[in-house]
PDB file of N, CA and C in Angstrom:
ATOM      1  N   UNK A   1     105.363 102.192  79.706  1.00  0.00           N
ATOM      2  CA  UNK A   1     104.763 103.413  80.196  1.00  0.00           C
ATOM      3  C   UNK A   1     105.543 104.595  79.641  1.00  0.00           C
ATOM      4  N   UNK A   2     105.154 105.547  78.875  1.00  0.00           N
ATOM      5  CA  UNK A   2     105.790 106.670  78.783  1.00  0.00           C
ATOM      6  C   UNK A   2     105.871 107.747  79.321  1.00  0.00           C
ATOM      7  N   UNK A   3     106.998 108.503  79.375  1.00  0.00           N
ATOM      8  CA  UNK A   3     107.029 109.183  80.252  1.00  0.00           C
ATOM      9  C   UNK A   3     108.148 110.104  80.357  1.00  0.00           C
ATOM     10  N   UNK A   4     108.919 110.606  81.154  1.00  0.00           N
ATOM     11  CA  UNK A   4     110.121 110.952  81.541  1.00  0.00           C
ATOM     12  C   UNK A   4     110.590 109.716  83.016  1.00  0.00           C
ATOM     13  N   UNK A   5     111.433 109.147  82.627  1.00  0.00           N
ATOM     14  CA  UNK A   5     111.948 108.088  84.159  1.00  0.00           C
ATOM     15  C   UNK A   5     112.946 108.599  85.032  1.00  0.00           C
ATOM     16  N   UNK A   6     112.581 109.253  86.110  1.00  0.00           N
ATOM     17  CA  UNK A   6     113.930 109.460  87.017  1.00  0.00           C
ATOM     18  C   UNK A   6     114.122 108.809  87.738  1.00  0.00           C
ATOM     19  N   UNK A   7     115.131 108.427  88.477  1.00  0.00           N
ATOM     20  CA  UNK A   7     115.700 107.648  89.209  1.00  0.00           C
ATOM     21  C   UNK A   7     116.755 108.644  90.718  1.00  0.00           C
ATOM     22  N   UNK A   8     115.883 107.584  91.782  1.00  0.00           N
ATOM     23  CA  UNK A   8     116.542 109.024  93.205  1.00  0.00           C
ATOM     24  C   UNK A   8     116.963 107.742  93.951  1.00  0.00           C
ATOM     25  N   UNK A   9     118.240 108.326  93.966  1.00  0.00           N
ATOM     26  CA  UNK A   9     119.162 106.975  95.059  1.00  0.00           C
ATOM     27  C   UNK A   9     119.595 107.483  96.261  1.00  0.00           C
ATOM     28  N   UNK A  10     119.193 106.318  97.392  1.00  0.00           N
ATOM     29  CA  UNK A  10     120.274 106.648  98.843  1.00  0.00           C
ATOM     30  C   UNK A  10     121.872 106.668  98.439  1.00  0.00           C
ATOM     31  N   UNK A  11     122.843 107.424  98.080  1.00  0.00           N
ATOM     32  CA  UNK A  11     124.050 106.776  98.640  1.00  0.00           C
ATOM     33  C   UNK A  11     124.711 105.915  99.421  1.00  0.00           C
ATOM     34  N   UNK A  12     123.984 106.203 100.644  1.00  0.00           N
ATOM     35  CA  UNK A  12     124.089 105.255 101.834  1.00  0.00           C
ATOM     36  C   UNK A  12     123.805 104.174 101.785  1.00  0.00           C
ATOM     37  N   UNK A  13     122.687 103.505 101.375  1.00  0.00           N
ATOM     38  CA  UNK A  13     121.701 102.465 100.882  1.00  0.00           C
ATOM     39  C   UNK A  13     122.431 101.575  99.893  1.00  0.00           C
ATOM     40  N   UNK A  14     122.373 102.622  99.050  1.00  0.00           N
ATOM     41  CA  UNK A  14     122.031 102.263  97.349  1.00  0.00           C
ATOM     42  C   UNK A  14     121.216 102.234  96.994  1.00  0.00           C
ATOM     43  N   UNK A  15     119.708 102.101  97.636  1.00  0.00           N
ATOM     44  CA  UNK A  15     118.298 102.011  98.084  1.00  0.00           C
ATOM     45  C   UNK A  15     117.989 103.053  96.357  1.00  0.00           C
ATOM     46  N   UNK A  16     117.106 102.388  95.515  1.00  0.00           N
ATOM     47  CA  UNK A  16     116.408 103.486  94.161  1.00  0.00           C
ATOM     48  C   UNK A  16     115.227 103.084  94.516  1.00  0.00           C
ATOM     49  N   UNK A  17     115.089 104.723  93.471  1.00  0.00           N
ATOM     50  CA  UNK A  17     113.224 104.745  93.631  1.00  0.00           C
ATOM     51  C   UNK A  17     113.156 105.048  92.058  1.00  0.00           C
ATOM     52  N   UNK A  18     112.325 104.661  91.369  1.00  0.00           N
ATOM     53  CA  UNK A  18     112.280 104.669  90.024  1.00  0.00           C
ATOM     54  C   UNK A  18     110.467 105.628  90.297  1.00  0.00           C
ATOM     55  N   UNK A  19     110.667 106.854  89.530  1.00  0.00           N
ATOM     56  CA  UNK A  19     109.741 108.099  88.927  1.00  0.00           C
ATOM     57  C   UNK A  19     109.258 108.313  87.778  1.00  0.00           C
ATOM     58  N   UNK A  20     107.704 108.164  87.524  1.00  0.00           N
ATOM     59  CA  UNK A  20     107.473 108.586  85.958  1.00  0.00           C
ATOM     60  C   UNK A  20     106.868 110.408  86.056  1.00  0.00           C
ATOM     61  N   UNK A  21     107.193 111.019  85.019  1.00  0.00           N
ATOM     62  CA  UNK A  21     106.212 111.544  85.059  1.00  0.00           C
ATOM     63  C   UNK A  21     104.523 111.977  85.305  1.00  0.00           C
ATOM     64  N   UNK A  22     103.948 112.592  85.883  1.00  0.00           N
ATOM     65  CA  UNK A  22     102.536 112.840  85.831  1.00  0.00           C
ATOM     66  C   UNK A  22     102.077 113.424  84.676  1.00  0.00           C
ATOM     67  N   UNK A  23     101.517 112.662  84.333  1.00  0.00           N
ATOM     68  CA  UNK A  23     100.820 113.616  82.754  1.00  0.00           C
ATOM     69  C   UNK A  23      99.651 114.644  83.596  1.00  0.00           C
ATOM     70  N   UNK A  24      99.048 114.226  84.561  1.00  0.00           N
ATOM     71  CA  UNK A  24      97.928 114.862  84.270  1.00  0.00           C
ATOM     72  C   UNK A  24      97.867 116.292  84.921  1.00  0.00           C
ATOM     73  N   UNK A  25      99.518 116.467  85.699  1.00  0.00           N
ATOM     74  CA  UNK A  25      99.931 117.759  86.352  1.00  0.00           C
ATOM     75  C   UNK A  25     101.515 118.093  85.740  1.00  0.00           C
ATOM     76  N   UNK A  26     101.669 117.699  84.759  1.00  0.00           N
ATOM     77  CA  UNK A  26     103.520 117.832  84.195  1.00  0.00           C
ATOM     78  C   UNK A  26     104.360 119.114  85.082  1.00  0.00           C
ATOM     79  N   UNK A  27     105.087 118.695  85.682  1.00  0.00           N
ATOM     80  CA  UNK A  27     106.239 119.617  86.763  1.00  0.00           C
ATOM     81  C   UNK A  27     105.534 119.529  88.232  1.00  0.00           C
ATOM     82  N   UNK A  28     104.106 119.163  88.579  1.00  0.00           N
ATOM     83  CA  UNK A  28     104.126 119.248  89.883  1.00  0.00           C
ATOM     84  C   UNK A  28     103.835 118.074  90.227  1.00  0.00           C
ATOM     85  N   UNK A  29     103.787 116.954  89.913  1.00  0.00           N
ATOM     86  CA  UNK A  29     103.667 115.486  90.585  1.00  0.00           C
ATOM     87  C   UNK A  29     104.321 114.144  89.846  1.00  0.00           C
ATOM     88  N   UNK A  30     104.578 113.418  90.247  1.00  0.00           N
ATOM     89  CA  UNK A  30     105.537 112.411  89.521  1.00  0.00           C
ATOM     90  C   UNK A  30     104.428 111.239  90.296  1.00  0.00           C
ATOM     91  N   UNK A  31     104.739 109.732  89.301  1.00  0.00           N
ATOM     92  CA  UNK A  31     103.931 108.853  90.073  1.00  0.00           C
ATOM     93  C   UNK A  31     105.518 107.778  90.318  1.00  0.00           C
ATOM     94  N   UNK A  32     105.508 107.189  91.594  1.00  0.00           N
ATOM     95  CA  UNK A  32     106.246 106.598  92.174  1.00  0.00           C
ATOM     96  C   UNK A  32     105.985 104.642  91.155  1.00  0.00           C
ATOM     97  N   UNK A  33     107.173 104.483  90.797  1.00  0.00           N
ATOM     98  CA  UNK A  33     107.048 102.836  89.962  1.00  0.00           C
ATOM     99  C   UNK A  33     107.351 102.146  91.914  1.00  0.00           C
ATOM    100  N   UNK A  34     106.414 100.980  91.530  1.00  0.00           N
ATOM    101  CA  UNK A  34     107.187 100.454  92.769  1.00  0.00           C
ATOM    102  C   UNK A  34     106.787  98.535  92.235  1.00  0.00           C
ATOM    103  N   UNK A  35     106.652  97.588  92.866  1.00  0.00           N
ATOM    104  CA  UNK A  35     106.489  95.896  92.231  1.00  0.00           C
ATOM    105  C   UNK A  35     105.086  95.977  93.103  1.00  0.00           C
ATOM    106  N   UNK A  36     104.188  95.631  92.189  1.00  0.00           N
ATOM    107  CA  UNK A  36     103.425  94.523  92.706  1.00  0.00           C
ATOM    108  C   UNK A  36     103.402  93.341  93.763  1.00  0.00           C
ATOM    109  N   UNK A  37     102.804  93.885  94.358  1.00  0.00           N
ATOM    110  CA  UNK A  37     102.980  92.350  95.257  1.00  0.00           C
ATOM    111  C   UNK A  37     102.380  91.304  94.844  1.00  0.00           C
ATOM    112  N   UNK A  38     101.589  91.166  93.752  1.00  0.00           N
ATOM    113  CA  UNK A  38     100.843  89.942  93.595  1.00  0.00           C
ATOM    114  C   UNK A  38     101.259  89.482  92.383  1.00  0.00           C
ATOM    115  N   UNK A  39     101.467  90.627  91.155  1.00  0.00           N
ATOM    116  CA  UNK A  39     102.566  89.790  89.858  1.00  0.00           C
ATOM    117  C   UNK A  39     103.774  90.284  89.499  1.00  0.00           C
ATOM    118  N   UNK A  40     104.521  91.155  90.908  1.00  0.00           N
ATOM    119  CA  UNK A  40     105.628  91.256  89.846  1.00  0.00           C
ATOM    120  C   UNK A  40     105.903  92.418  89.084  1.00  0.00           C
ATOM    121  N   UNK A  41     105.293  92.943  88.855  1.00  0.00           N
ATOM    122  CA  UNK A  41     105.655  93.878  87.519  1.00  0.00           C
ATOM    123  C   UNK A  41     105.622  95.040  88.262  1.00  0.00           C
ATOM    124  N   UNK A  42     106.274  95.681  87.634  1.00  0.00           N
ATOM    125  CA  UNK A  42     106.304  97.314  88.149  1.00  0.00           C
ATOM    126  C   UNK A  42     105.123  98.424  87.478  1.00  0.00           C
ATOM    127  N   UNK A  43     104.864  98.662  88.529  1.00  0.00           N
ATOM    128  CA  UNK A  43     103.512  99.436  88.290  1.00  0.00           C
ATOM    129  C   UNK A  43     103.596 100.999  89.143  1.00  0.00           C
ATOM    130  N   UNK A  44     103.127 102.017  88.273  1.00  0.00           N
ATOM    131  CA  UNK A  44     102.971 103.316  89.239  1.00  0.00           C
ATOM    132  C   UNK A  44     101.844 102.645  90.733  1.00  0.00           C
ATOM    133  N   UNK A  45     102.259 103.118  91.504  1.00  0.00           N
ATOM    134  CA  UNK A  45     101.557 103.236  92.967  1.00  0.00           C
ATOM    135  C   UNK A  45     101.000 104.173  93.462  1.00  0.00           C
ATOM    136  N   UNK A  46     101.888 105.256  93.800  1.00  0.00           N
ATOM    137  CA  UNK A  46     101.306 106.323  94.541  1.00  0.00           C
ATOM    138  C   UNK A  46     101.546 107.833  93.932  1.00  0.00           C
ATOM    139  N   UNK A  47     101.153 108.810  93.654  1.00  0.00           N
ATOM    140  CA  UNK A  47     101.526 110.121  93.032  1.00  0.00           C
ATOM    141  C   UNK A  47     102.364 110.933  93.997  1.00  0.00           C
ATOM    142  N   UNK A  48     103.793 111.964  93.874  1.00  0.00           N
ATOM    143  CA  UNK A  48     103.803 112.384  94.965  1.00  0.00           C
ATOM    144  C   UNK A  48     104.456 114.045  94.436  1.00  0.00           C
ATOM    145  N   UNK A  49     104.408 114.588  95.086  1.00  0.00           N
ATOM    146  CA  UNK A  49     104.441 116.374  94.404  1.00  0.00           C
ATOM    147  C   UNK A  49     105.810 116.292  94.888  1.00  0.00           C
ATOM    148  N   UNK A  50     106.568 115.688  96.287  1.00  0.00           N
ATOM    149  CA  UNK A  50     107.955 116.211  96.642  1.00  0.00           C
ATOM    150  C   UNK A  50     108.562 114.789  97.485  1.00  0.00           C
ATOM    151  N   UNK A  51     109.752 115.108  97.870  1.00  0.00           N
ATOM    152  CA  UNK A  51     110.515 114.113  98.249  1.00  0.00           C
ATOM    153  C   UNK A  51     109.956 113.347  99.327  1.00  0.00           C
ATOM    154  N   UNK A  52     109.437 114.661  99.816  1.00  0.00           N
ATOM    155  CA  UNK A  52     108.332 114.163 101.478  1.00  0.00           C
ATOM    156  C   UNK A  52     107.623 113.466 101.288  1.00  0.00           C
ATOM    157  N   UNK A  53     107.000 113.477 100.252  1.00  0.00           N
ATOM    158  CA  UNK A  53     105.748 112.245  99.825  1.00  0.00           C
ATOM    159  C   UNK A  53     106.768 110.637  99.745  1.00  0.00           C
ATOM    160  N   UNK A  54     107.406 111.367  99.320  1.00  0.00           N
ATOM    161  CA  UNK A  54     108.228 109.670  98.625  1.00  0.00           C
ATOM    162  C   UNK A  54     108.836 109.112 100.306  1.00  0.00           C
ATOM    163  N   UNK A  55     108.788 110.186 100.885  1.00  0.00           N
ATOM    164  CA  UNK A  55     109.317 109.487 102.492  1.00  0.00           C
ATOM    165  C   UNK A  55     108.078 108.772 103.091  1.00  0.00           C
ATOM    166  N   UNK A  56     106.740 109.831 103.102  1.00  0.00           N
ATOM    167  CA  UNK A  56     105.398 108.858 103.557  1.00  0.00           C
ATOM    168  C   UNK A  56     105.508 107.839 102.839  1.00  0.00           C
ATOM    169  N   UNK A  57     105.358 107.327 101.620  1.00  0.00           N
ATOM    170  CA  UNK A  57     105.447 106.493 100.796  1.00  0.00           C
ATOM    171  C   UNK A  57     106.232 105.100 101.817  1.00  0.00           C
ATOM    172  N   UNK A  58     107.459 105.579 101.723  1.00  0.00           N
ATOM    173  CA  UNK A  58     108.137 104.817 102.388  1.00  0.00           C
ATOM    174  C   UNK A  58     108.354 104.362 104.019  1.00  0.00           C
ATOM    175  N   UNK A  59     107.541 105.490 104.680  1.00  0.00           N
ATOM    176  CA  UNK A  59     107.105 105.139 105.611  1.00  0.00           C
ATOM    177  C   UNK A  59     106.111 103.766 106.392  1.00  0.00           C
ATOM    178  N   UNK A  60     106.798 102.889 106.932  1.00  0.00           N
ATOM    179  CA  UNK A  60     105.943 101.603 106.990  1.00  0.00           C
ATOM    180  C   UNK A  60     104.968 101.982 107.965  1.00  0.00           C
ATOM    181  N   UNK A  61     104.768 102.804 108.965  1.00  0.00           N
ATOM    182  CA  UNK A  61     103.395 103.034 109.841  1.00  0.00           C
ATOM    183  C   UNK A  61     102.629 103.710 109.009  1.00  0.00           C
ATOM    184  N   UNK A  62     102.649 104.184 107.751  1.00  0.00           N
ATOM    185  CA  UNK A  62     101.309 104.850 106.594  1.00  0.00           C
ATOM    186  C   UNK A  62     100.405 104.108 106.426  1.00  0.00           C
ATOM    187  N   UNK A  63      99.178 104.138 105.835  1.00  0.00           N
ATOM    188  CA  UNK A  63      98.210 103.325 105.745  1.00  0.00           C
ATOM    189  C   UNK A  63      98.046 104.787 103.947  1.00  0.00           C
ATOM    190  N   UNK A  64      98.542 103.353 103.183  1.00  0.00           N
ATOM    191  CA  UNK A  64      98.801 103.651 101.982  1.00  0.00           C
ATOM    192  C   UNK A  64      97.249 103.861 100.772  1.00  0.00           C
ATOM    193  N   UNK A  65      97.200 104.679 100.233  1.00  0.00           N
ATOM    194  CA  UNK A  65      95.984 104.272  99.052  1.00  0.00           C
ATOM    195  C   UNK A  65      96.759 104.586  97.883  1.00  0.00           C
ATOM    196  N   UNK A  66      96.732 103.490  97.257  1.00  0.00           N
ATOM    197  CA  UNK A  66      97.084 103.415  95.729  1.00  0.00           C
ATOM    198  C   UNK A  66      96.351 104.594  95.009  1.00  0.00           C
ATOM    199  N   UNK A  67      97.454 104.882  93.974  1.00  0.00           N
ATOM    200  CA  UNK A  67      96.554 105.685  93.038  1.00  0.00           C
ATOM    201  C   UNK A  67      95.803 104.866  91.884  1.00  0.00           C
ATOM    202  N   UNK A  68      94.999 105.574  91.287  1.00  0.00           N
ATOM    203  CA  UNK A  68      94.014 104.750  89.961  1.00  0.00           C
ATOM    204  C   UNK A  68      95.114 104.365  89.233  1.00  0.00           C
ATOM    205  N   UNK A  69      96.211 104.377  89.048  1.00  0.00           N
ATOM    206  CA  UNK A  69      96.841 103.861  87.919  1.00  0.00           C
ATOM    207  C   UNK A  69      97.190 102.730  88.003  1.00  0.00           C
ATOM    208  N   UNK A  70      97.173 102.578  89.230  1.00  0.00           N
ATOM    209  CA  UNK A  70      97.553 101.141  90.333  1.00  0.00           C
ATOM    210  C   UNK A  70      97.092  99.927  89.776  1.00  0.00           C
ATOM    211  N   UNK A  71      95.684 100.303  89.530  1.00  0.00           N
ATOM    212  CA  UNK A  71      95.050  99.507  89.178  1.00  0.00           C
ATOM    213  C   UNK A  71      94.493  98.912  87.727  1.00  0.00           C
ATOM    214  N   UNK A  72      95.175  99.957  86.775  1.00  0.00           N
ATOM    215  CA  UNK A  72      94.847  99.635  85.198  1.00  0.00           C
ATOM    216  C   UNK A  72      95.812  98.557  85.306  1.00  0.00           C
ATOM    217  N   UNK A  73      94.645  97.486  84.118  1.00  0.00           N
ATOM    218  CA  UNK A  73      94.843  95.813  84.295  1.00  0.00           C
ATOM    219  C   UNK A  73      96.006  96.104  83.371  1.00  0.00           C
ATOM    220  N   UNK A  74      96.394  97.077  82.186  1.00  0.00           N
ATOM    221  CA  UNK A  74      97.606  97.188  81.172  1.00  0.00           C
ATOM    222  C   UNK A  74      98.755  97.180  81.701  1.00  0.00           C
ATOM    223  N   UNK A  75      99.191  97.633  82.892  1.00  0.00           N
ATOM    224  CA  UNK A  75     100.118  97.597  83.411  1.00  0.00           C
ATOM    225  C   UNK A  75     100.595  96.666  84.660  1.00  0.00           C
ATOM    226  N   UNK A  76      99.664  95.835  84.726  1.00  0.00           N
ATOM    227  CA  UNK A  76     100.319  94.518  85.668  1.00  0.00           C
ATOM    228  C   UNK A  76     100.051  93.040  84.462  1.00  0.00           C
ATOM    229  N   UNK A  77     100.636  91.642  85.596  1.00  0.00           N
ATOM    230  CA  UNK A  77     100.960  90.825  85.051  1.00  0.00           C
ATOM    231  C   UNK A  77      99.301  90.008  84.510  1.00  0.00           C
ATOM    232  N   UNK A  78      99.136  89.159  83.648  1.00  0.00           N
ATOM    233  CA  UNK A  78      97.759  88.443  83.801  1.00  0.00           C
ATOM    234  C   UNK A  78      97.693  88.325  84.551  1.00  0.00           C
ATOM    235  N   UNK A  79      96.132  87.946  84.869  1.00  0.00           N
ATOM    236  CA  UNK A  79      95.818  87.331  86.206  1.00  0.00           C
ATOM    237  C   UNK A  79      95.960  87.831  87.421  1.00  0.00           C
ATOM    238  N   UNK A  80      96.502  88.699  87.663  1.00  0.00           N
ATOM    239  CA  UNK A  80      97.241  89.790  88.832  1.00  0.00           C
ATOM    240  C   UNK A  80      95.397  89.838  89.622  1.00  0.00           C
ATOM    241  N   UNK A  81      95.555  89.504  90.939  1.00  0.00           N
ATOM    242  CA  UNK A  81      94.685  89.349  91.791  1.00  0.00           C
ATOM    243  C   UNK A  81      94.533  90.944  92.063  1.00  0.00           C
ATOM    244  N   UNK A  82      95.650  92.111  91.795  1.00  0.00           N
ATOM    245  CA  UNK A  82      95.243  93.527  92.482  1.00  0.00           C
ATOM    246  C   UNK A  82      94.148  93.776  91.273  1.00  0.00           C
ATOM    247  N   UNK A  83      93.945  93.565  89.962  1.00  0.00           N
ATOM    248  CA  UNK A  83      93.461  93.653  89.504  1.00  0.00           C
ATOM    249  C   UNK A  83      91.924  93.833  89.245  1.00  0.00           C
ATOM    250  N   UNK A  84      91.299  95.217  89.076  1.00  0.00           N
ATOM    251  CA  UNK A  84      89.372  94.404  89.121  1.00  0.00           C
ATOM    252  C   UNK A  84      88.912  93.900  88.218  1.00  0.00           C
ATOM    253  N   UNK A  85      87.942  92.959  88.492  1.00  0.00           N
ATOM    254  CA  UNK A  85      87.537  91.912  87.200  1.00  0.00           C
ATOM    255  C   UNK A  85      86.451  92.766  86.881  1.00  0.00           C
ATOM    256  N   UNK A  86      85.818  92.823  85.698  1.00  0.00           N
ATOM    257  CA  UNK A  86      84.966  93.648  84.915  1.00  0.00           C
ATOM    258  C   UNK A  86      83.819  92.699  84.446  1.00  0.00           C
TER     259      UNK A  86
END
């Protein structure tokens, strides 16, 4: 994926969050890398403009919607069940 990659760590934790750039807003939204649950691979998930987002994000009572990128078959594993079949 290209991009710019940042990387935002708990100290406390050690806890990372790995950040690509947003192309389609450059300086006001970043898309959050996070794993697949079904192959594995690291895939953008969710878009988020500020840190607060990345806290909903991480918030486990959210009721999450993937972003479209989520779902391009190029960036997960074969076969990846999140995947739509065409």
């Amino acid at each position: 994926m290209p991009g710019d990659l940042i990387t935002v760590s708990d100290p406390a934790t050690g806890q990372e969050w790995r950040l690509l750039t947003d192309f389609t807003s450059p300086g006001e939204s970043w898309l959050v890398l996070d794993r697949c649950p079904e192959c594995g691979t690291e895939v953008p998930v969710v878009r988020i403009a500020c840190l607060a987002d990345l806290g909903d994000y991480l918030a486990p009572e959210t009721d999450l919607v993937l972003d479209d990128e989520a779902g391009d078959p190029s960036v997960h594993g074969a076969g990846c069940a999140l995947v739509p079949s065409h």
